[in-house]
PDB file of N, CA and C in Angstrom:
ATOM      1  N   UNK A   1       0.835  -1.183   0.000  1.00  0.00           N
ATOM      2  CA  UNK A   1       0.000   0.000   0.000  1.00  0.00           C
ATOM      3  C   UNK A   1       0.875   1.240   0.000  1.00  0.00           C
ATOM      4  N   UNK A   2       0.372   2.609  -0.226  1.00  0.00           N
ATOM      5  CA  UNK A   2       1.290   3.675   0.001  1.00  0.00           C
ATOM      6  C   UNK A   2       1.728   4.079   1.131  1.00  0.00           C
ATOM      7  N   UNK A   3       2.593   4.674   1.109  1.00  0.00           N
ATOM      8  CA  UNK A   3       3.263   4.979   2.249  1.00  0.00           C
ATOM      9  C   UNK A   3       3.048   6.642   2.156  1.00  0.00           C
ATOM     10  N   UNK A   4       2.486   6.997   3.733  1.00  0.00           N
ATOM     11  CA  UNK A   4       2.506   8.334   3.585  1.00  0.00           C
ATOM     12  C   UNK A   4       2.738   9.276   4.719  1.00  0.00           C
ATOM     13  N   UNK A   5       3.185  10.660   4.544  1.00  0.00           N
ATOM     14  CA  UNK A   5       3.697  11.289   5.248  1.00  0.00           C
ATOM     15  C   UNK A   5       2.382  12.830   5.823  1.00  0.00           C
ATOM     16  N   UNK A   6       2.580  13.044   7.019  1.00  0.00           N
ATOM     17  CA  UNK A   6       1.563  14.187   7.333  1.00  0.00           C
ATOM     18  C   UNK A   6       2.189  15.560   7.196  1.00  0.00           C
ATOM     19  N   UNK A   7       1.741  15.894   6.155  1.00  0.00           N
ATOM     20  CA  UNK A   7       1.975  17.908   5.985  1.00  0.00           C
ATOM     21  C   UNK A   7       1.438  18.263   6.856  1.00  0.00           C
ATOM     22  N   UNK A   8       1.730  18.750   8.520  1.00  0.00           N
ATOM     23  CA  UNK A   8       1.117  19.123   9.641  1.00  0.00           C
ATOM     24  C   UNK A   8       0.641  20.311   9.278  1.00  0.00           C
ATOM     25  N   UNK A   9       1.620  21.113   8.312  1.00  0.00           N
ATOM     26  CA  UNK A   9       1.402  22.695   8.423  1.00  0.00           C
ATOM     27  C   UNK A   9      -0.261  22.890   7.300  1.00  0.00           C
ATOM     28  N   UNK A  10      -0.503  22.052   6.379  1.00  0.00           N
ATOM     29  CA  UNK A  10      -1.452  22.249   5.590  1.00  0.00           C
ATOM     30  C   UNK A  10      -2.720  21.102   5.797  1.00  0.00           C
ATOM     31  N   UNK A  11      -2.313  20.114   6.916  1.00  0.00           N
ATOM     32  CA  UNK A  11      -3.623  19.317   7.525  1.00  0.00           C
ATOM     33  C   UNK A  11      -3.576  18.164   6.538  1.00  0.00           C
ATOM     34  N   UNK A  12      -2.407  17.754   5.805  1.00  0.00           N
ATOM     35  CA  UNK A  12      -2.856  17.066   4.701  1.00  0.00           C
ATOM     36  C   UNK A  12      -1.964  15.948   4.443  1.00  0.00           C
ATOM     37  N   UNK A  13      -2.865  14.578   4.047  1.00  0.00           N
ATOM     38  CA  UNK A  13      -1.655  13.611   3.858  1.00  0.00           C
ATOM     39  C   UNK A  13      -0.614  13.789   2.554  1.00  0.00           C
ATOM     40  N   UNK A  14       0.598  13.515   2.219  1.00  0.00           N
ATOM     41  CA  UNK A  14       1.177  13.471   0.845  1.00  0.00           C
ATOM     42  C   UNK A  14       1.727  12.286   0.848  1.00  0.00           C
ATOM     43  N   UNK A  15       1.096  12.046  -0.378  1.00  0.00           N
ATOM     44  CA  UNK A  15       1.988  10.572  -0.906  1.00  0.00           C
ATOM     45  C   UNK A  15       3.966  10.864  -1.038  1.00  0.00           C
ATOM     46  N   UNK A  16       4.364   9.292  -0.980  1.00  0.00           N
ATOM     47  CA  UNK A  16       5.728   9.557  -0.920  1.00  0.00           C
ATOM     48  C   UNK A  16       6.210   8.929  -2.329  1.00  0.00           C
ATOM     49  N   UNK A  17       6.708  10.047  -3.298  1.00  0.00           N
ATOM     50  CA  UNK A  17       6.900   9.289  -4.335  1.00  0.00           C
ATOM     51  C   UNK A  17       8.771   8.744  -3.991  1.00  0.00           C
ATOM     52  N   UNK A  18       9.152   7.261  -4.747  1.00  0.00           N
ATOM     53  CA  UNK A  18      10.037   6.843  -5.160  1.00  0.00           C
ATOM     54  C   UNK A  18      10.424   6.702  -6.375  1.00  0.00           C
ATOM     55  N   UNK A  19      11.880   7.035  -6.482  1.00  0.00           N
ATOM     56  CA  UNK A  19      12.726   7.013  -7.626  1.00  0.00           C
ATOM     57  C   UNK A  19      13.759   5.577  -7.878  1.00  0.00           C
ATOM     58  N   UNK A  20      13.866   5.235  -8.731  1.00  0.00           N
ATOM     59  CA  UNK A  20      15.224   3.989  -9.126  1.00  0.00           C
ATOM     60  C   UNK A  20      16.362   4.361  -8.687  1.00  0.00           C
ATOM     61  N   UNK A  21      17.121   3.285  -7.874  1.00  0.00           N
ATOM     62  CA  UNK A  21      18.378   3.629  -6.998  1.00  0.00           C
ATOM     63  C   UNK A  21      19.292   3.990  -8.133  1.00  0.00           C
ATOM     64  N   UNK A  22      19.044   2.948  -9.279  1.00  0.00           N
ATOM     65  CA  UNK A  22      19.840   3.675 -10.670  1.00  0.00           C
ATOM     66  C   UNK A  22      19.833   4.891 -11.348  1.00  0.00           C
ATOM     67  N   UNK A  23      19.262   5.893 -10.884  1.00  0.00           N
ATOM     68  CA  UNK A  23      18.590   7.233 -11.089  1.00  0.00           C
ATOM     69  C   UNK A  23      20.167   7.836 -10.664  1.00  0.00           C
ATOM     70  N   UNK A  24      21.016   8.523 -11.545  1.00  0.00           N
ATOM     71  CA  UNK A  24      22.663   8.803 -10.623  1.00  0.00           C
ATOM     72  C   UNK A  24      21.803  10.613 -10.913  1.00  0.00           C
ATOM     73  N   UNK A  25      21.647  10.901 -11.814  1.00  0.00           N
ATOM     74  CA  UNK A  25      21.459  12.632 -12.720  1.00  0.00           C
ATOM     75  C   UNK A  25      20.585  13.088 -11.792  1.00  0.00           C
ATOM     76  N   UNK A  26      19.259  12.477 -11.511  1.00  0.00           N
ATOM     77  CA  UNK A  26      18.080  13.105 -11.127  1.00  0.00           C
ATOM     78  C   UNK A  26      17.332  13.333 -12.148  1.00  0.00           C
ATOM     79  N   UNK A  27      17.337  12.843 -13.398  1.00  0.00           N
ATOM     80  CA  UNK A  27      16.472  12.814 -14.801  1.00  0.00           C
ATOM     81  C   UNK A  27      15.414  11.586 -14.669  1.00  0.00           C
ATOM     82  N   UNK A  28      14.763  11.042 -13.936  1.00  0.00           N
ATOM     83  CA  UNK A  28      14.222  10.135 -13.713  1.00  0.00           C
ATOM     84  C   UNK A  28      12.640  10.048 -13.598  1.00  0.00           C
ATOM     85  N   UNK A  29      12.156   9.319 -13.407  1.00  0.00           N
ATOM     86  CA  UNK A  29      10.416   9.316 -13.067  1.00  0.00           C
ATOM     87  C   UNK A  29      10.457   8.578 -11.543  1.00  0.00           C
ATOM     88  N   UNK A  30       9.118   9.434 -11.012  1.00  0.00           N
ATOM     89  CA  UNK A  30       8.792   9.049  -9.759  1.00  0.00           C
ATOM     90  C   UNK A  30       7.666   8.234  -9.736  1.00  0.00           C
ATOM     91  N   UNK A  31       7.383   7.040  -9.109  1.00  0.00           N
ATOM     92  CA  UNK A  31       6.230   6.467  -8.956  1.00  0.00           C
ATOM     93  C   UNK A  31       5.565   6.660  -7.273  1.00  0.00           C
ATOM     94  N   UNK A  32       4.366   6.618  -7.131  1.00  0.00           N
ATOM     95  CA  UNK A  32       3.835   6.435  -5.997  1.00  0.00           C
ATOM     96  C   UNK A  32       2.579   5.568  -5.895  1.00  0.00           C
ATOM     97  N   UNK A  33       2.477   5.218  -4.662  1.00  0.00           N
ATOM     98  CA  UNK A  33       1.019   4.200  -4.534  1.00  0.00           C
ATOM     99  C   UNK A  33       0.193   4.553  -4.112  1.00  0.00           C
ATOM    100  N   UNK A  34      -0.955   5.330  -4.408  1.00  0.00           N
ATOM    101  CA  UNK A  34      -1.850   6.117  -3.566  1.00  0.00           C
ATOM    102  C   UNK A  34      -2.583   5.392  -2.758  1.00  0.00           C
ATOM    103  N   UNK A  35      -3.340   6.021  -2.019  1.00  0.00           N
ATOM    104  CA  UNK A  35      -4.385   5.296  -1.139  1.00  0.00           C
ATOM    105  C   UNK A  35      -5.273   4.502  -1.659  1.00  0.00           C
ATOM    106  N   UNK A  36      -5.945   4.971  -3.010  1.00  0.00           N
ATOM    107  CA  UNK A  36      -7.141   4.220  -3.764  1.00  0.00           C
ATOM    108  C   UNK A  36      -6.262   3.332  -4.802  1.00  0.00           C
ATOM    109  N   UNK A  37      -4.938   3.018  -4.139  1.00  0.00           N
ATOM    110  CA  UNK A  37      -4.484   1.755  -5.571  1.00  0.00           C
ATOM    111  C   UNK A  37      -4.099   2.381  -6.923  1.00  0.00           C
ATOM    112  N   UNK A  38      -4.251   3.219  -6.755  1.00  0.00           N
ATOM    113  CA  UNK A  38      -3.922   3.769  -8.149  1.00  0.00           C
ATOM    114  C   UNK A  38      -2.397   4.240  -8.402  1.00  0.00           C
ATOM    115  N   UNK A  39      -1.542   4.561  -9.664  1.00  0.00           N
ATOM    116  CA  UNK A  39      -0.633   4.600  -9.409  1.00  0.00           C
ATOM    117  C   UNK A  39      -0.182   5.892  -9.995  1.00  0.00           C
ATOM    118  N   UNK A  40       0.475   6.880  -9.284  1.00  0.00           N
ATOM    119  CA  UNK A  40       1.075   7.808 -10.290  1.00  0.00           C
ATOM    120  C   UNK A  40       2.183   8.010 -10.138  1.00  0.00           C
ATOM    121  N   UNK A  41       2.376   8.844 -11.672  1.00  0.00           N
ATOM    122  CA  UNK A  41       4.379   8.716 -12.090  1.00  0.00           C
ATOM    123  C   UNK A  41       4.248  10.036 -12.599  1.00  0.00           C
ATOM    124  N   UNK A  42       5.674  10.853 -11.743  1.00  0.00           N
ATOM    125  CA  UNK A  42       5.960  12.060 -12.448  1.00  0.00           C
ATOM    126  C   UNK A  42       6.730  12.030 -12.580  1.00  0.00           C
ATOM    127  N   UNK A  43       7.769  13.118 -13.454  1.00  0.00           N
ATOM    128  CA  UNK A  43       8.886  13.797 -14.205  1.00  0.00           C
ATOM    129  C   UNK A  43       9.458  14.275 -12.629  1.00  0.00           C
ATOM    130  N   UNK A  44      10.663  14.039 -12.184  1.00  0.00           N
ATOM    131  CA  UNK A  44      11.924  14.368 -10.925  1.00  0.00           C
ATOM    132  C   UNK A  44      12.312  15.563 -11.435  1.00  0.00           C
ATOM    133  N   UNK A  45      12.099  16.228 -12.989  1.00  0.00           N
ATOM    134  CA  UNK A  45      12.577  17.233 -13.131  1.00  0.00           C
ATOM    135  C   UNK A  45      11.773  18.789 -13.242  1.00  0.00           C
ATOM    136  N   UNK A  46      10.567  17.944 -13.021  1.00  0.00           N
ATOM    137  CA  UNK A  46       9.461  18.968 -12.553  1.00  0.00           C
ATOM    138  C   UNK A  46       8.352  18.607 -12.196  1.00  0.00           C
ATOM    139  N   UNK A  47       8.609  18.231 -10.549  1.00  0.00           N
ATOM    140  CA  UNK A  47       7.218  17.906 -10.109  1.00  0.00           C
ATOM    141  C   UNK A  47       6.233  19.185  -9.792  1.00  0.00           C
ATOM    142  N   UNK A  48       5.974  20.276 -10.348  1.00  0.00           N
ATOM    143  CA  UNK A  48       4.951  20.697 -10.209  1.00  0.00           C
ATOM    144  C   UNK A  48       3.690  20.291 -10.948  1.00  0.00           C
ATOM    145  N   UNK A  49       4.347  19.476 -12.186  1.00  0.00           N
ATOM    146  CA  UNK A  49       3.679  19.066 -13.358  1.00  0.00           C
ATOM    147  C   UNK A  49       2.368  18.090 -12.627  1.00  0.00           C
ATOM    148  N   UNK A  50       1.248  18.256 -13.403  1.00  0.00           N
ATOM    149  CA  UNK A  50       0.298  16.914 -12.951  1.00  0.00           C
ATOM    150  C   UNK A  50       1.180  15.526 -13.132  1.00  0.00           C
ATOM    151  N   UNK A  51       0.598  14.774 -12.474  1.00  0.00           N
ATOM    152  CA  UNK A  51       1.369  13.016 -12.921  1.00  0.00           C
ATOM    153  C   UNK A  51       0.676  12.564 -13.421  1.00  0.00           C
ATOM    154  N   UNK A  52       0.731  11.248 -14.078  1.00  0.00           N
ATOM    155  CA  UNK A  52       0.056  10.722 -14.889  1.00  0.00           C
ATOM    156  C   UNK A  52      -0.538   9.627 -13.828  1.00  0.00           C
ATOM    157  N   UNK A  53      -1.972   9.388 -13.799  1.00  0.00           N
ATOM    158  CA  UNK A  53      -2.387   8.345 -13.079  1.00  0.00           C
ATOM    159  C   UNK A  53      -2.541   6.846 -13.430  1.00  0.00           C
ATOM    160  N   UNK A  54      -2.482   6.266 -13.577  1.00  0.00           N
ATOM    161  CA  UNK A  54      -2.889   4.584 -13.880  1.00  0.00           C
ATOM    162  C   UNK A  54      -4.208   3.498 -12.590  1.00  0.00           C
ATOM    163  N   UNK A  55      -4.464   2.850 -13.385  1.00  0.00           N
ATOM    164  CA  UNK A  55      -5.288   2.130 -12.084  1.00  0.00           C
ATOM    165  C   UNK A  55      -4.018   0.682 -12.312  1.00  0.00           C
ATOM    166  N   UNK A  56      -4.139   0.073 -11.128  1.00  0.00           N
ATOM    167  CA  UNK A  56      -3.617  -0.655 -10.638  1.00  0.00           C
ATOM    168  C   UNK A  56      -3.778  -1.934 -11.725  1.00  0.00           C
ATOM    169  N   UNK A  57      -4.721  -2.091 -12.347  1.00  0.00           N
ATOM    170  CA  UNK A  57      -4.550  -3.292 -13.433  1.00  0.00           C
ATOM    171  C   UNK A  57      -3.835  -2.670 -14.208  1.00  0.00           C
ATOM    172  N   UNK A  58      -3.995  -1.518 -14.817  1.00  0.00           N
ATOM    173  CA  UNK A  58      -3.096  -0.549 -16.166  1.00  0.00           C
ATOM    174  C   UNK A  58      -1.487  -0.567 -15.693  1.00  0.00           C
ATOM    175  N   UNK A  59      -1.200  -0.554 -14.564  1.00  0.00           N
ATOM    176  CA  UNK A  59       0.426  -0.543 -13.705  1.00  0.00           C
ATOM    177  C   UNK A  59       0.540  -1.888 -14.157  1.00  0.00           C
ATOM    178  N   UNK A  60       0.160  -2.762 -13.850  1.00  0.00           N
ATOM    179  CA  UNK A  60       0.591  -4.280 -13.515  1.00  0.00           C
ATOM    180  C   UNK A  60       0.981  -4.634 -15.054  1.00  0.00           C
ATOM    181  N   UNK A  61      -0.095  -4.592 -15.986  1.00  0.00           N
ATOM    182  CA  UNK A  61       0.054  -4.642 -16.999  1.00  0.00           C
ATOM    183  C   UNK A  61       1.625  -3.691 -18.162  1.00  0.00           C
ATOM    184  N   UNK A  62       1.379  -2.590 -16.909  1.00  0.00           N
ATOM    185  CA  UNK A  62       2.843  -2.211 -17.662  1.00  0.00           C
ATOM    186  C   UNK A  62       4.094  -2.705 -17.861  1.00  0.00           C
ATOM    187  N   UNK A  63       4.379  -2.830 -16.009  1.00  0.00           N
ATOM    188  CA  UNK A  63       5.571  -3.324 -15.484  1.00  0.00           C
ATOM    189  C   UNK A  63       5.885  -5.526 -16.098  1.00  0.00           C
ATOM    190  N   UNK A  64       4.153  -5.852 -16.692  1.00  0.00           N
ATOM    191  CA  UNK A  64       4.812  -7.028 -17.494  1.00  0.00           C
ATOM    192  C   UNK A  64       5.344  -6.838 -18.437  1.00  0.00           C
ATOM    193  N   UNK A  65       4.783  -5.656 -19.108  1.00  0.00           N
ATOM    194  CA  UNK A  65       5.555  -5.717 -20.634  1.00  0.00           C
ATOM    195  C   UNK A  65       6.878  -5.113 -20.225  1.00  0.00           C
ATOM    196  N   UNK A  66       7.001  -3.952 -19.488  1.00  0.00           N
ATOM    197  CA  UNK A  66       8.573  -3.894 -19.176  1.00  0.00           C
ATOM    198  C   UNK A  66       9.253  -5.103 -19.123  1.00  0.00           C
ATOM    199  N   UNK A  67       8.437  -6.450 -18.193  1.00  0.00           N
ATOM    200  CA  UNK A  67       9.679  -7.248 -17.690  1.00  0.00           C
ATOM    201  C   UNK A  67       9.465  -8.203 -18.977  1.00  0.00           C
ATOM    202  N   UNK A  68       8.698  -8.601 -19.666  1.00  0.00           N
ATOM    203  CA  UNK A  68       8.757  -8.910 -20.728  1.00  0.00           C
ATOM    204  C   UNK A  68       9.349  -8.309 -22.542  1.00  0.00           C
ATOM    205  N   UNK A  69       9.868  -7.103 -22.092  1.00  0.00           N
ATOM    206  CA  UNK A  69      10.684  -6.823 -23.246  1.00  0.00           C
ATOM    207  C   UNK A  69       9.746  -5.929 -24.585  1.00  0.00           C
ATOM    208  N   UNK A  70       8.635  -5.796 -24.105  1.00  0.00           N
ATOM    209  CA  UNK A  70       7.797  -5.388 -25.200  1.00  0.00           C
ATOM    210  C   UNK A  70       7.970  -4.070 -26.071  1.00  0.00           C
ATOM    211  N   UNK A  71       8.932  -3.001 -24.932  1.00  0.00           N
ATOM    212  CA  UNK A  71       9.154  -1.947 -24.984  1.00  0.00           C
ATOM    213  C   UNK A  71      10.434  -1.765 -25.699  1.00  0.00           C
ATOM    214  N   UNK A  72      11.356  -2.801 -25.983  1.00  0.00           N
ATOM    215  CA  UNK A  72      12.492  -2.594 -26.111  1.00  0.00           C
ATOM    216  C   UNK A  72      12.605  -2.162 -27.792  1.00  0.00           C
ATOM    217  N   UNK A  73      13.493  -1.549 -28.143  1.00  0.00           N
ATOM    218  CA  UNK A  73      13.780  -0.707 -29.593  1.00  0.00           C
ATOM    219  C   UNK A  73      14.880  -1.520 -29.923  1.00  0.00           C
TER     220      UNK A  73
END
């Protein structure tokens, strides 16, 4: 499930996004696990940006074709 942290000063939970330990630049994408399962991924080089959301079957389905090669050029 997500892991999350309390913004005391604004009353509010924030998700904790993670980056790939292989990430050396900081050019990377962040993923997080929200509360409702869903998954979002932003740009490390500008998170003010919206993230892109996924539902949790649309993630799963990604990370097979990643590990299955589908993506590869």
């Amino acid at each position: 499930m997500s892991q999350q942290v309390q913004d005391h000063e604004n009353n509010l939970d924030v998700e904790v996004y993670r980056r790939s330990s292989l990430c050396a630049d900081g050019s990377c994408v962040e993923v997080a696990i929200e509360h409702n399962d869903t998954v979002s991924l932003r740009d490390s080089k500008d998170i003010t940006q919206t993230p892109l959301t996924f539902s949790a079957d649309e993630w799963i389905a990604f990370i097979g074709g990643v590990k299955n090669e589908e993506f590869d050029l």
